[in-house]
Protein backbone atom coordinates (compact mmCIF):
# COMPACT_ATOMS: atom_id res chain seq x y z
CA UNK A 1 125.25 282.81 116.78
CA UNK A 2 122.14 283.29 114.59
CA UNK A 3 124.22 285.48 112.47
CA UNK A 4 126.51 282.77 111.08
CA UNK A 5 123.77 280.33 111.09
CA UNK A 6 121.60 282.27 107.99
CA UNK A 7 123.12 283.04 105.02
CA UNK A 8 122.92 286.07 103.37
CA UNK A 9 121.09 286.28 99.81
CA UNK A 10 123.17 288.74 98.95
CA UNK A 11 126.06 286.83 98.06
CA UNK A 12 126.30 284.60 95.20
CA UNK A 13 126.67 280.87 96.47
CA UNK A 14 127.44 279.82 93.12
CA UNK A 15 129.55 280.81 90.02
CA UNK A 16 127.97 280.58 86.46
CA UNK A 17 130.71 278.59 84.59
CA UNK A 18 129.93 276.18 87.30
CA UNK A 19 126.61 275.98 86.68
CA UNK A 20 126.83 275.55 83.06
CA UNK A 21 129.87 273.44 82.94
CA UNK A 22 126.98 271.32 85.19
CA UNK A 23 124.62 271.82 82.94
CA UNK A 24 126.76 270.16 80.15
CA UNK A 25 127.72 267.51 81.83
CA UNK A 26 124.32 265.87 82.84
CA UNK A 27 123.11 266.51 79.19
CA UNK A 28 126.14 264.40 78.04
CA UNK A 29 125.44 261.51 80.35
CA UNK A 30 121.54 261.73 78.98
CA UNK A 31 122.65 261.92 75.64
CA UNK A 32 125.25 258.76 76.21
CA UNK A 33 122.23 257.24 77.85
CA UNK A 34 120.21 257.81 75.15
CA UNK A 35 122.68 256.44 72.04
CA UNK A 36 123.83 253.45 73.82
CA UNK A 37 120.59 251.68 73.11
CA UNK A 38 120.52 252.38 69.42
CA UNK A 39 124.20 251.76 68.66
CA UNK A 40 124.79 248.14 70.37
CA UNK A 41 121.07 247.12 69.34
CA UNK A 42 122.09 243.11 69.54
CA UNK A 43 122.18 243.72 73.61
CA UNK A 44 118.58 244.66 73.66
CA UNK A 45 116.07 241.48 73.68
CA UNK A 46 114.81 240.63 71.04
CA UNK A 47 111.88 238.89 72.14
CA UNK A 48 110.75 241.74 73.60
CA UNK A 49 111.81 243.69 70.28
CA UNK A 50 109.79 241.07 68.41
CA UNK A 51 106.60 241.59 70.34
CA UNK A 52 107.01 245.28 70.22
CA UNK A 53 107.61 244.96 66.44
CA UNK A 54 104.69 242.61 65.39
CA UNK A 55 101.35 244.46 64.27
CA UNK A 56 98.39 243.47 66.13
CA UNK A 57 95.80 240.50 65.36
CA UNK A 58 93.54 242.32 62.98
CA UNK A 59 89.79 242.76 64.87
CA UNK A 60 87.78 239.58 64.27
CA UNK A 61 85.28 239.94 61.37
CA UNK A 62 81.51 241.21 62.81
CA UNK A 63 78.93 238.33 62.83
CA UNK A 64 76.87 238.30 59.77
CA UNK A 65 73.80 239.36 59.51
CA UNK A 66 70.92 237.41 60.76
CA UNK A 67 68.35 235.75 57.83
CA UNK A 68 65.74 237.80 56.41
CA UNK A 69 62.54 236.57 57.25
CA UNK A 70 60.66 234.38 55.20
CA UNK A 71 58.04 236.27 53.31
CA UNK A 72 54.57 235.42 53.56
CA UNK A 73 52.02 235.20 50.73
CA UNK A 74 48.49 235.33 52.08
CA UNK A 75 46.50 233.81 49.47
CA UNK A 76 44.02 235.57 47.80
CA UNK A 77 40.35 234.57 48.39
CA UNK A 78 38.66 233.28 45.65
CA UNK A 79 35.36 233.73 44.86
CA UNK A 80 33.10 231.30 43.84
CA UNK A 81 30.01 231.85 41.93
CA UNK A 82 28.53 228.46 41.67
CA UNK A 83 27.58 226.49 44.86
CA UNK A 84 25.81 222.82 43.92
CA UNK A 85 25.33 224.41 40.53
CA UNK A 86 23.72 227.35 41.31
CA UNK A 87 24.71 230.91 39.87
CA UNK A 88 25.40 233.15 43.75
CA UNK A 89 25.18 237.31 43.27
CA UNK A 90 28.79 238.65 44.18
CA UNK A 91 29.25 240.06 47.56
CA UNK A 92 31.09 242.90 46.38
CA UNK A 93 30.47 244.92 43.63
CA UNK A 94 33.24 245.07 40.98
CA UNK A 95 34.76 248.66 40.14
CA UNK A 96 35.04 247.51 36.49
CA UNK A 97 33.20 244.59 34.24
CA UNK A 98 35.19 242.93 31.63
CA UNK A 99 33.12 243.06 28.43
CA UNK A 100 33.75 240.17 25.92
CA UNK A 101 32.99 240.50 22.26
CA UNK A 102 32.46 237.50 20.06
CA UNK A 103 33.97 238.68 16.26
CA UNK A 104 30.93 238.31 14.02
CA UNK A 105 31.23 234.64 11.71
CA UNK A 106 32.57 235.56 8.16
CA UNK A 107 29.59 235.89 5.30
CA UNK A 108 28.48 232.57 3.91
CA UNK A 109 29.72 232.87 0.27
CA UNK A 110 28.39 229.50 -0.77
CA UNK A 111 31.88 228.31 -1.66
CA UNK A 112 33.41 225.37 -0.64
CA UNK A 113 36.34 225.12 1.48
CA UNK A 114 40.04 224.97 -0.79
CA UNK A 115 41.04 221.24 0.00
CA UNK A 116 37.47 220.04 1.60
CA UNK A 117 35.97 216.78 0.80
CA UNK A 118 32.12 216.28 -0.58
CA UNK A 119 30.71 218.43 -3.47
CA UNK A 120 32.43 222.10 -3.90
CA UNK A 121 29.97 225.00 -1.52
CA UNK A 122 29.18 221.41 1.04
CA UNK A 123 29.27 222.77 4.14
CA UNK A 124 31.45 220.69 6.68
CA UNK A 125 34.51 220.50 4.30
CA UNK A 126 37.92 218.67 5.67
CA UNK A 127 41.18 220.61 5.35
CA UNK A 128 43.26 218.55 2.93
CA UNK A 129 40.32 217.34 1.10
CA UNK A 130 39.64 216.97 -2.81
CA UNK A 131 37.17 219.16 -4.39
CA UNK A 132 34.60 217.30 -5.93
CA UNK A 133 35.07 213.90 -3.71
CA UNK A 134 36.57 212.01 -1.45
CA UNK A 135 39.98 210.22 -3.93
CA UNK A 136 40.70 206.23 -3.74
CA UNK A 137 43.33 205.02 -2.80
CA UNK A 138 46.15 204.84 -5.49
CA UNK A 139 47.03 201.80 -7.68
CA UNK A 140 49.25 199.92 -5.83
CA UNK A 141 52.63 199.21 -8.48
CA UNK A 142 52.67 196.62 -10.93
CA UNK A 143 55.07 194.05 -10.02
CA UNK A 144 58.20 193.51 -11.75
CA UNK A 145 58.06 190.68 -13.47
CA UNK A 146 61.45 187.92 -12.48
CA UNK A 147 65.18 188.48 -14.74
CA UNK A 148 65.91 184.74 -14.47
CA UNK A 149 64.47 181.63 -13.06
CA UNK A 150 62.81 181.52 -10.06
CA UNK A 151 63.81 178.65 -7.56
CA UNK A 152 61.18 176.30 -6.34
CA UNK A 153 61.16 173.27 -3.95
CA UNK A 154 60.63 169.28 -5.31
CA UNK A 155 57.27 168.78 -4.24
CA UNK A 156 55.74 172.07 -5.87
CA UNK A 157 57.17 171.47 -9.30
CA UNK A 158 56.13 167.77 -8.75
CA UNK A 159 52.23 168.77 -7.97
CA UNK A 160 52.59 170.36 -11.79
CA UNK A 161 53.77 167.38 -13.25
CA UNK A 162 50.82 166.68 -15.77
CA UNK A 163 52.95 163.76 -17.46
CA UNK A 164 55.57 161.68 -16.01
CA UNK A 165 57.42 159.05 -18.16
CA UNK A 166 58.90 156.20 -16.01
CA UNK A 167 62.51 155.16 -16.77
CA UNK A 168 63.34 151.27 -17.78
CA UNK A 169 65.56 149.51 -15.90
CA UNK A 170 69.04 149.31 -17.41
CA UNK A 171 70.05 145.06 -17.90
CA UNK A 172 73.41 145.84 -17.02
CA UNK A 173 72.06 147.42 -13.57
CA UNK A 174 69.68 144.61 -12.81
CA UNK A 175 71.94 141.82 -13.42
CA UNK A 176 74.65 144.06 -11.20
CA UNK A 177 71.72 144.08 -8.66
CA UNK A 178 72.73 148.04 -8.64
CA UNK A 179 69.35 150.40 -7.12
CA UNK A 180 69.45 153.79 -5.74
CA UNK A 181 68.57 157.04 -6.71
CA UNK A 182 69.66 159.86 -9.48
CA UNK A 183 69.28 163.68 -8.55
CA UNK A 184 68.86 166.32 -11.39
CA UNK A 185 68.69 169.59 -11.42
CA UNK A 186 66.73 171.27 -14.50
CA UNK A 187 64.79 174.30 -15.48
CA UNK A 188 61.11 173.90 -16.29
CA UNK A 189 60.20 176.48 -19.24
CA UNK A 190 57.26 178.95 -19.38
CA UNK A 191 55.66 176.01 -21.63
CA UNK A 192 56.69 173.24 -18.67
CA UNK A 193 59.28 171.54 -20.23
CA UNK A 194 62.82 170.01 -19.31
CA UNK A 195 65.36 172.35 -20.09
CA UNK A 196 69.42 172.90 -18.77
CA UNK A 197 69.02 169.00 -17.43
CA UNK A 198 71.73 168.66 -15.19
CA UNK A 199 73.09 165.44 -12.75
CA UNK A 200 73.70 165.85 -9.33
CA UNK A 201 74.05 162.21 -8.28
CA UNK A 202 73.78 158.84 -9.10
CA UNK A 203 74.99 155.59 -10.19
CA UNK A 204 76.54 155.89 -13.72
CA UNK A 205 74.59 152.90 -14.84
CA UNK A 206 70.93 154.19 -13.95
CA UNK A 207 71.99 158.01 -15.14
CA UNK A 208 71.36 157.39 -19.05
CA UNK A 209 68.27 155.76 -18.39
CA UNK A 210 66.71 158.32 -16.13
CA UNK A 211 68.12 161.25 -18.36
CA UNK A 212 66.01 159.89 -21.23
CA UNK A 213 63.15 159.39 -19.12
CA UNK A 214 63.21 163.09 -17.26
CA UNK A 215 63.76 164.51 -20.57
CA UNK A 216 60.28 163.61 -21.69
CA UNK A 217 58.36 164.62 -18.96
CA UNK A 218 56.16 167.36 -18.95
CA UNK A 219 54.59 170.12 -16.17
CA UNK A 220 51.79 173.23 -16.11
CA UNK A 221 53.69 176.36 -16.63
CA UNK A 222 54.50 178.06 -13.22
CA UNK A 223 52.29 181.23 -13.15
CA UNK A 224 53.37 184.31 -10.89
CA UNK A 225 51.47 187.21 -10.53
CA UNK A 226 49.37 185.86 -13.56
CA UNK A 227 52.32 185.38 -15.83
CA UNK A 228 54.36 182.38 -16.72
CA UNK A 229 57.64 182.01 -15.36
CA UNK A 230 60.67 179.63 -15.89
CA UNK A 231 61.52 177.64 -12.44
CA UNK A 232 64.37 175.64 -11.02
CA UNK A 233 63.95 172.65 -9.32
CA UNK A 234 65.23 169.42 -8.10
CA UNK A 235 63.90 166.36 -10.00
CA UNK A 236 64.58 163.18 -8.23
CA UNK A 237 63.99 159.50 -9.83
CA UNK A 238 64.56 156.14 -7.55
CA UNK A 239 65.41 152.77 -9.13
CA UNK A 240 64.51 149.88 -7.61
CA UNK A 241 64.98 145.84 -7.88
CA UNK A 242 61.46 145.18 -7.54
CA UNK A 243 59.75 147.58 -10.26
């Protein structure tokens, strides 16, 4: 009974074409296993494709560095040599003295300074100056002396009035009972007489009668920077009823 039950190794249980026609087959279902996925890609999910796809979040950037500390200056101790006024010996002695040299004063050559004031060789000399003295001021210009006329109010040319002629009373005017006033304008000459007599306003029957008198007045010649000049003014002569 034991017999049957082991078997013999011996015999061959199994054929080689049968082994490799196995052999085949499951390489063919791995392989169709295998190519399926990559042929019908649309079946696969794509959200899962997507996060398998996407490149990770880059690292977050390291923290920056932390602020350099603030630097500080001790100050330097200064040393003071006068207390109240008085002159204190160092505490420390110095490893080197400064030595400071005056440049010698140039030679006294008993000239005077180019441009100084006072007496050429005077010591104290101003830059700018005049040999020889100290120059005035500059004439001031002579002033040019007027092209035409000059204009001048009433009462100024009337203050130079040395003779004044009064004017009679036309008969026609009276008896018309006609009074007012007649306005000339004339130019007084460099001698101060009526020249260029000219009406402004007034009542043609007093106008003759105040021309003739105006005509013979006479004024001081108008002096301007001590030389006689021909004005303009106003000359004004009033009629009335009761002169």
């Amino acid at each position: 009974m034991f017999d049957q039950t082991f078997v013999d190794g011996t015999q061959k249980t199994k054929k080689p074409i049968t082994v490799l026609l196995s052999l085949i087959l499951q390489v063919s279902l791995i392989g169709v296993f295998v190519l399926l996925p990559l042929i019908y890609t649309q079946t696969l999910p794509s959200a899962q494709l997507k996060s398998m796809l996407v490149a990770p979040p880059p690292p977050p950037p390291p923290p920056p560095p932390p602020p350099p500390a603030p630097k500080v200056v001790q100050p330097k101790p200064v040393i003071r040599q006068f207390v109240a006024n008085q002159l204190l010996a160092p505490r420390v002695i110095p490893k080197t003295i400064n030595q400071i040299t005056e440049a010698a004063p140039p030679p006294d050559t008993g000239m005077g300074v180019v441009g100084g004031t006072g007496d050429a060789g005077a010591m104290g000399g101003v830059m700018g100056g005049v040999i020889g003295g100290v120059p005035g001021p500059p004439p001031p210009p002579k002033p040019k002396a007027p092209t035409g006329p000059v204009r001048v109010g009433g009462q100024v040319a009337e203050a130079n009035l040395i003779r004044r002629i009064q004017p009679t009373y036309p008969p026609l005017a009276k008896s018309a009972r006609v009074q007012g006033t007649v306005e000339f304008t004339a130019v007084i000459s460099k001698e101060g007489n009526i020249e260029n007599l000219q009406l402004v306003r007034g009542h043609p029957l007093l106008v003759n009668a105040a021309k003739e008198a105006v005509l013979q007045w006479k004024y001081r010649p108008t002096m301007l920077n001590g030389q006689p000049v021909e004005v303009v003014t106003d000359i004004i002569v009033n009629f009335t009823l009761s002169q």
